[in-house]
N, C-alpha and C. Protein backbone atom coordinates (compact mmCIF):
# COMPACT_ATOMS: atom_id res chain seq x y z
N UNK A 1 -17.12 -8.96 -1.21
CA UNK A 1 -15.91 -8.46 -0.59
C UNK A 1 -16.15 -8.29 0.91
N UNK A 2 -14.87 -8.37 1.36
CA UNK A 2 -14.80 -8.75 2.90
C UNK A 2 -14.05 -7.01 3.69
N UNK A 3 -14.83 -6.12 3.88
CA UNK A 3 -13.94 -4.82 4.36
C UNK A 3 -13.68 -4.97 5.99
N UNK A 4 -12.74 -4.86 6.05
CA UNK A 4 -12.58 -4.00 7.49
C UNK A 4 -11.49 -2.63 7.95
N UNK A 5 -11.86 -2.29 9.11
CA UNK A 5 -10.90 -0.73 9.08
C UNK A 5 -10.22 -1.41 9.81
N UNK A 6 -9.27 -0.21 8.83
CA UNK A 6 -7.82 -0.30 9.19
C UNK A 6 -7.09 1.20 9.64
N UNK A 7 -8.26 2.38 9.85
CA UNK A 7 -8.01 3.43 10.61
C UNK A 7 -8.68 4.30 10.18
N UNK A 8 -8.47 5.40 10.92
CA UNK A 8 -9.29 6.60 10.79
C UNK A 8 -8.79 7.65 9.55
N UNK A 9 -10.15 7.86 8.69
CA UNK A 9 -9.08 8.46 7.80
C UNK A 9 -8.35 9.56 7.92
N UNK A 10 -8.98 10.48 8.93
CA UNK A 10 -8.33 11.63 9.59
C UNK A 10 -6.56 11.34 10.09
N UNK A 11 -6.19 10.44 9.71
CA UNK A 11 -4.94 9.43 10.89
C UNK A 11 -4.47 9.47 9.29
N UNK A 12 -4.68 9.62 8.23
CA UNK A 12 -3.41 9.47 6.97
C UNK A 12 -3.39 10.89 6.39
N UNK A 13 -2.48 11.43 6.32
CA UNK A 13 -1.75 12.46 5.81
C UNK A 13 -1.30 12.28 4.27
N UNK A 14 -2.02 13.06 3.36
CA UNK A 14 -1.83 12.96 2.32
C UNK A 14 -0.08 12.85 1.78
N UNK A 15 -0.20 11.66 0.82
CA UNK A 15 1.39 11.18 0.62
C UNK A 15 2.23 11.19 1.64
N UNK A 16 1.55 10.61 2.86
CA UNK A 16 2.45 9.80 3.91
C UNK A 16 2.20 8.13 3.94
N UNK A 17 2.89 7.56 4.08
CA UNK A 17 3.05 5.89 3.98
C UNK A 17 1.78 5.70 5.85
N UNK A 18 0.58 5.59 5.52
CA UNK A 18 -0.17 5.08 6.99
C UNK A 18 -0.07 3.72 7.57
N UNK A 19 0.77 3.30 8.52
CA UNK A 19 1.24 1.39 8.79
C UNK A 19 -0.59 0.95 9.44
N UNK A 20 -0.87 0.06 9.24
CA UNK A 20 -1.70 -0.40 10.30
C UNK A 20 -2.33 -2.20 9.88
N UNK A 21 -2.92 -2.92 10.39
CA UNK A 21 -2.92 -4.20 10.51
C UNK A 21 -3.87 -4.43 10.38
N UNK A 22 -4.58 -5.30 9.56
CA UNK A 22 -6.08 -5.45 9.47
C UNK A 22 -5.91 -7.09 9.45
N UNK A 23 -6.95 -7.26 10.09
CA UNK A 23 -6.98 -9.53 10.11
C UNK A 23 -5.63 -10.06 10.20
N UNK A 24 -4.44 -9.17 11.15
CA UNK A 24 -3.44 -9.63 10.94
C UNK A 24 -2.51 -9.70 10.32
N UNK A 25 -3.16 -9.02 8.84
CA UNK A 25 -1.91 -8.97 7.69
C UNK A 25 -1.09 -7.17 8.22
N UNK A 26 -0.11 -6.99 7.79
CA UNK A 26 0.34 -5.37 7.91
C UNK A 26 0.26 -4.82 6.30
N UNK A 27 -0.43 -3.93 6.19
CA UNK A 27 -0.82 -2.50 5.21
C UNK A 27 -0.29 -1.44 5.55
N UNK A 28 0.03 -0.74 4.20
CA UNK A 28 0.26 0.87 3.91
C UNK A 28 -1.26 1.50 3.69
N UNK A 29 -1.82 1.97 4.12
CA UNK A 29 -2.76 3.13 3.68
C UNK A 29 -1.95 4.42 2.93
N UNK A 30 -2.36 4.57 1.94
CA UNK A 30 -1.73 6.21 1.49
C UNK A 30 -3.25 6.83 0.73
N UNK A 31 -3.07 8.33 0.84
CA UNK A 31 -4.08 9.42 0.30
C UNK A 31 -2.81 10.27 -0.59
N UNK A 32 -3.77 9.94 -1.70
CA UNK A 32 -2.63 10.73 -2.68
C UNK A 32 -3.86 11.86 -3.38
N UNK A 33 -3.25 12.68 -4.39
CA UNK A 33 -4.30 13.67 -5.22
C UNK A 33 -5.03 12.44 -6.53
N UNK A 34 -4.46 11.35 -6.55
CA UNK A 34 -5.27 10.47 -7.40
C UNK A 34 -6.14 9.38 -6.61
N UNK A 35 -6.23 9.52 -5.48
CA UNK A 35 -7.15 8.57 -4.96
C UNK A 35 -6.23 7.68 -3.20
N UNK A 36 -7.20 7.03 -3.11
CA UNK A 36 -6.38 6.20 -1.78
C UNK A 36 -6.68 4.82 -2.31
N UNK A 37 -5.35 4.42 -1.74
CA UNK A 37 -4.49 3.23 -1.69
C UNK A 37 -4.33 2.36 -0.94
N UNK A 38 -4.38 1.02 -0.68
CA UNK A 38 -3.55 0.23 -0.04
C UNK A 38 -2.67 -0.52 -0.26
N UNK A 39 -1.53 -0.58 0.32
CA UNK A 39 -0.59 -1.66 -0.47
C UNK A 39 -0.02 -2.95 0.69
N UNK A 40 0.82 -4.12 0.56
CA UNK A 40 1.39 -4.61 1.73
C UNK A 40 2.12 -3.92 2.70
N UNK A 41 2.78 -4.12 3.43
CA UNK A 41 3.52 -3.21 4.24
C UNK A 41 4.89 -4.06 4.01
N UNK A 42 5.20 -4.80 3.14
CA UNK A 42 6.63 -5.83 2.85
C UNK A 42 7.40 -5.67 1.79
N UNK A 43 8.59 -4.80 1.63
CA UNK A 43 9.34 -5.04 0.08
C UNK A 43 9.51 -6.34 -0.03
N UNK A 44 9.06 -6.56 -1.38
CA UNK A 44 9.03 -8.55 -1.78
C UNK A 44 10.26 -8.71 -2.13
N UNK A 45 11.04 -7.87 -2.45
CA UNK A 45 13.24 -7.88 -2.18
C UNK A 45 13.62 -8.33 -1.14
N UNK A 46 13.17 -7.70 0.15
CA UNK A 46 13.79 -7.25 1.87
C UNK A 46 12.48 -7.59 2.36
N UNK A 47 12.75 -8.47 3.16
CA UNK A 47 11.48 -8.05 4.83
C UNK A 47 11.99 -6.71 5.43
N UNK A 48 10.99 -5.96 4.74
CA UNK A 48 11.30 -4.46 5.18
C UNK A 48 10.17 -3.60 4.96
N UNK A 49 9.80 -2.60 5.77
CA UNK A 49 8.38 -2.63 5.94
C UNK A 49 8.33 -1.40 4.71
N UNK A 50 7.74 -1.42 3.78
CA UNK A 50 7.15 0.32 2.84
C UNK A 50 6.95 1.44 3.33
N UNK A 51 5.81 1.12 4.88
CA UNK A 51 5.62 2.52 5.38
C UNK A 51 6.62 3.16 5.57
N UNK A 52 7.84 2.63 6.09
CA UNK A 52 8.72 3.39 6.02
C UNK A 52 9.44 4.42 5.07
N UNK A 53 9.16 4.35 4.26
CA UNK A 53 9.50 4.83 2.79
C UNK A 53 8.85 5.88 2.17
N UNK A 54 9.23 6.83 1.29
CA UNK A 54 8.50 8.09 0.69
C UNK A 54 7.67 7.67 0.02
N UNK A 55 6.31 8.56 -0.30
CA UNK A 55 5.32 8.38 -1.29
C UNK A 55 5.81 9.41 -2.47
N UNK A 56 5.86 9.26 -3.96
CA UNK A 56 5.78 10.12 -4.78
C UNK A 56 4.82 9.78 -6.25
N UNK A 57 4.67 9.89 -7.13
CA UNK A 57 3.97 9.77 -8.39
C UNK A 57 3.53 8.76 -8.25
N UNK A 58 2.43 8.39 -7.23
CA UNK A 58 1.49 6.99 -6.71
C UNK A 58 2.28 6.12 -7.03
N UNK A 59 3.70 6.35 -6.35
CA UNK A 59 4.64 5.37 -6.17
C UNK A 59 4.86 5.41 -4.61
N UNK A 60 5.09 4.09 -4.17
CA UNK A 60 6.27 3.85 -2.52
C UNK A 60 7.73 3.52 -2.89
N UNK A 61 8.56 4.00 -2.14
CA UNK A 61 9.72 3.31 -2.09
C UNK A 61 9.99 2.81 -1.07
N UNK A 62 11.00 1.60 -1.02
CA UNK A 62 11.49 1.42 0.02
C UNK A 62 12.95 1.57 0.50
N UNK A 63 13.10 2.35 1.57
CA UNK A 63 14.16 3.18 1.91
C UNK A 63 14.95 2.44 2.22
N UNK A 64 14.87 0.58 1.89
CA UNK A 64 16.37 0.28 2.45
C UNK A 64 17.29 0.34 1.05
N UNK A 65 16.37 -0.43 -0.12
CA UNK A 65 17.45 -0.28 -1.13
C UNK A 65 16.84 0.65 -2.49
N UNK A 66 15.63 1.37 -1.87
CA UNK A 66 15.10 1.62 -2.99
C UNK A 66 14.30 1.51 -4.23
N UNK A 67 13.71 0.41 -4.13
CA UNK A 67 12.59 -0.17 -5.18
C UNK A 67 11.21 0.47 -5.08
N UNK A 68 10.74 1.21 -6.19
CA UNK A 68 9.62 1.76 -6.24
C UNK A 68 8.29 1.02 -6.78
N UNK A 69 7.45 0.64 -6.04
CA UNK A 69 6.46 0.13 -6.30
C UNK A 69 5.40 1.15 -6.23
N UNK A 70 4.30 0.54 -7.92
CA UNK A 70 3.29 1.31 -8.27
C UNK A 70 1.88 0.98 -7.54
N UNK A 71 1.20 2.08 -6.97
CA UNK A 71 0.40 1.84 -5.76
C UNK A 71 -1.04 1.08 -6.65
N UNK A 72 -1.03 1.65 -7.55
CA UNK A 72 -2.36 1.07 -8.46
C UNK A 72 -1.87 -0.06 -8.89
N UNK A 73 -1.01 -0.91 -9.22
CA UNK A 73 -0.44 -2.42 -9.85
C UNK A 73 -0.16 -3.19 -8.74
N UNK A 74 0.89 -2.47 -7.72
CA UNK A 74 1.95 -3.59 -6.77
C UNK A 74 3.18 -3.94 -7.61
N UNK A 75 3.11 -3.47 -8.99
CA UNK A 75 4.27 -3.91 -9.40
C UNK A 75 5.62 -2.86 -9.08
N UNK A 76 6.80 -3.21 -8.56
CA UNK A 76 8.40 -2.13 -8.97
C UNK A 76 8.00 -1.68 -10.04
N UNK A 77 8.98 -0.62 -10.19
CA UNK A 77 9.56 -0.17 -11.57
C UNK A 77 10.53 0.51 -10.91
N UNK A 78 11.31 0.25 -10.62
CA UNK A 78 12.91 0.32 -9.76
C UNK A 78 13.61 -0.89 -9.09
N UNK A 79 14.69 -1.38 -9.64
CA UNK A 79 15.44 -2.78 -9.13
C UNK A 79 16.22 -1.77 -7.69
N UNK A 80 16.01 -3.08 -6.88
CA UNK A 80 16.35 -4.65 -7.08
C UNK A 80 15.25 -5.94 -7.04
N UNK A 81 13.90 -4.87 -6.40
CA UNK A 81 12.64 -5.92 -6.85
C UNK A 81 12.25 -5.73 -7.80
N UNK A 82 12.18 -7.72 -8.31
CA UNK A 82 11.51 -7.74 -9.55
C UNK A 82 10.41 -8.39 -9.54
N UNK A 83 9.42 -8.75 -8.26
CA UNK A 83 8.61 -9.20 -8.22
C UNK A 83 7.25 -8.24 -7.42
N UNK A 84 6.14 -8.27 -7.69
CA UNK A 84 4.95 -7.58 -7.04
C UNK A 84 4.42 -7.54 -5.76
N UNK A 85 4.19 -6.36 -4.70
CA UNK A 85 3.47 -6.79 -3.67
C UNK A 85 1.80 -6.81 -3.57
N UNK A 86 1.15 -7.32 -2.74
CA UNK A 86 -0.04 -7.32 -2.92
C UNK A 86 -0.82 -5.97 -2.70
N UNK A 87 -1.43 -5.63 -3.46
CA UNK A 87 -2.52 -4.24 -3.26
C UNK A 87 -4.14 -4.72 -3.01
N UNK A 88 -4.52 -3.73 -2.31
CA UNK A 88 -6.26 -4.89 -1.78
C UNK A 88 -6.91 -3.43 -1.71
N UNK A 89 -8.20 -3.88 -2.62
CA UNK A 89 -9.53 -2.54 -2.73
C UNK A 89 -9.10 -2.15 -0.82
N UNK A 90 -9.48 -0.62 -1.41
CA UNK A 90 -9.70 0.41 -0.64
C UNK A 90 -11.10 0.70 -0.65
N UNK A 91 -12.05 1.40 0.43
CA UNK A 91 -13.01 2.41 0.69
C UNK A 91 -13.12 3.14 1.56
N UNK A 92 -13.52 4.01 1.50
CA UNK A 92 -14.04 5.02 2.45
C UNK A 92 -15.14 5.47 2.97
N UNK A 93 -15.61 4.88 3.85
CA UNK A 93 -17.32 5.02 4.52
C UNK A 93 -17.20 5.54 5.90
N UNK A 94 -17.60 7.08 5.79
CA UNK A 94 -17.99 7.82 7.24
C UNK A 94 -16.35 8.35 7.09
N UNK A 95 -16.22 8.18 8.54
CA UNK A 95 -15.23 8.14 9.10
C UNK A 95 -13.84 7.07 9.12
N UNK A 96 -13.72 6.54 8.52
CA UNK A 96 -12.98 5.07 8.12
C UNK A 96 -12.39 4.42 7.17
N UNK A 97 -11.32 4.23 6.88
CA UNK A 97 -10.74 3.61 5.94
C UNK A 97 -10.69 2.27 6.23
N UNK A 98 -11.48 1.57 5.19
CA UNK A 98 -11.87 -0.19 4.68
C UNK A 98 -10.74 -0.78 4.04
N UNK A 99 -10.26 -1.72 4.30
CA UNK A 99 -9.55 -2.47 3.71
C UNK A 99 -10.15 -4.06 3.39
N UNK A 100 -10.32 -4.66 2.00
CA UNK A 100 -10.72 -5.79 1.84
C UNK A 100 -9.16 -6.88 1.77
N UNK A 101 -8.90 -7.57 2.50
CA UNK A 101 -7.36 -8.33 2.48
C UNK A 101 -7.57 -9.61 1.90
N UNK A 102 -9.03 -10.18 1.96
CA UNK A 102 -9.11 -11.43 1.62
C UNK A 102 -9.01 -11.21 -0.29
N UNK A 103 -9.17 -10.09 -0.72
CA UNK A 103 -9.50 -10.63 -2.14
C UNK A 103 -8.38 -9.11 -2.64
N UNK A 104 -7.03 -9.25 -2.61
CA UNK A 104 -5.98 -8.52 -3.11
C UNK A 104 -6.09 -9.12 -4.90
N UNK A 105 -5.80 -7.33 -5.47
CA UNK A 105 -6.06 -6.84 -6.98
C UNK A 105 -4.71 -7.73 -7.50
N UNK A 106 -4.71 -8.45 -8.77
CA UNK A 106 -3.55 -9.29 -9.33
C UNK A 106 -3.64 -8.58 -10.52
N UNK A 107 -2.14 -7.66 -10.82
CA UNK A 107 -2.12 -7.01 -12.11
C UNK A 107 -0.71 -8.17 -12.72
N UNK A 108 -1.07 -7.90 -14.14
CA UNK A 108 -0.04 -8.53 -15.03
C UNK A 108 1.10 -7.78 -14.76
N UNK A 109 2.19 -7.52 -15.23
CA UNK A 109 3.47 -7.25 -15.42
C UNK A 109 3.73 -5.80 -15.83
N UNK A 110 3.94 -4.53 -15.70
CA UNK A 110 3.56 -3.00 -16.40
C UNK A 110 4.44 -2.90 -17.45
């Protein structure tokens, strides 16, 4: 696996959507009470970014129409998306949140 930071972890606020860009791609960082996350930063409905959107039950939404995607899958479970965004291993070393982008987690269908 290929990590790089994508910010300080002091810089994400537990169950806040964190935007930031690693190799170019755009990511959500989130810190939830079940662990940290990364997800795309793209509803696969809308070119519309997630961070924007509330965190709740290691879910994102996205605040334009609402589709909740599960932070551990990438899959919705709220229409009008019915398709998955990409989620990519997380770590945490020192001071830093790692993001691996080259090798994003592919879950089946929930």
């Amino acid at each position: 696996m290929t990590f790089a930071r994508a910010c300080a972890a002091a810089d994400v606020v537990m169950n806040r959507p964190r935007a930031a860009t690693v190799g170019g791609v755009p990511v959500v960082v989130i810190s939830t009470d079940e662990g940290w996350f990364c997800i795309h930063d793209e509803c696969s409905h809308a070119e519309v970014m997630l961070s924007d959107g509330d965190v709740e039950d290691c879910h994102i939404e996205c605040y334009m129409h609402g589709s909740r995607f599960n932070l551990r899958t990438g899959w919705p479970d709220q229409l009008p998306a019915t398709m998955p965004v990409p989620i990519y291993p997380i770590s945490i070393e020192g001071d830093d949140v790692l993001v691996d982008i080259a090798h994003p987690y592919h879950f089946e269908e929930n």
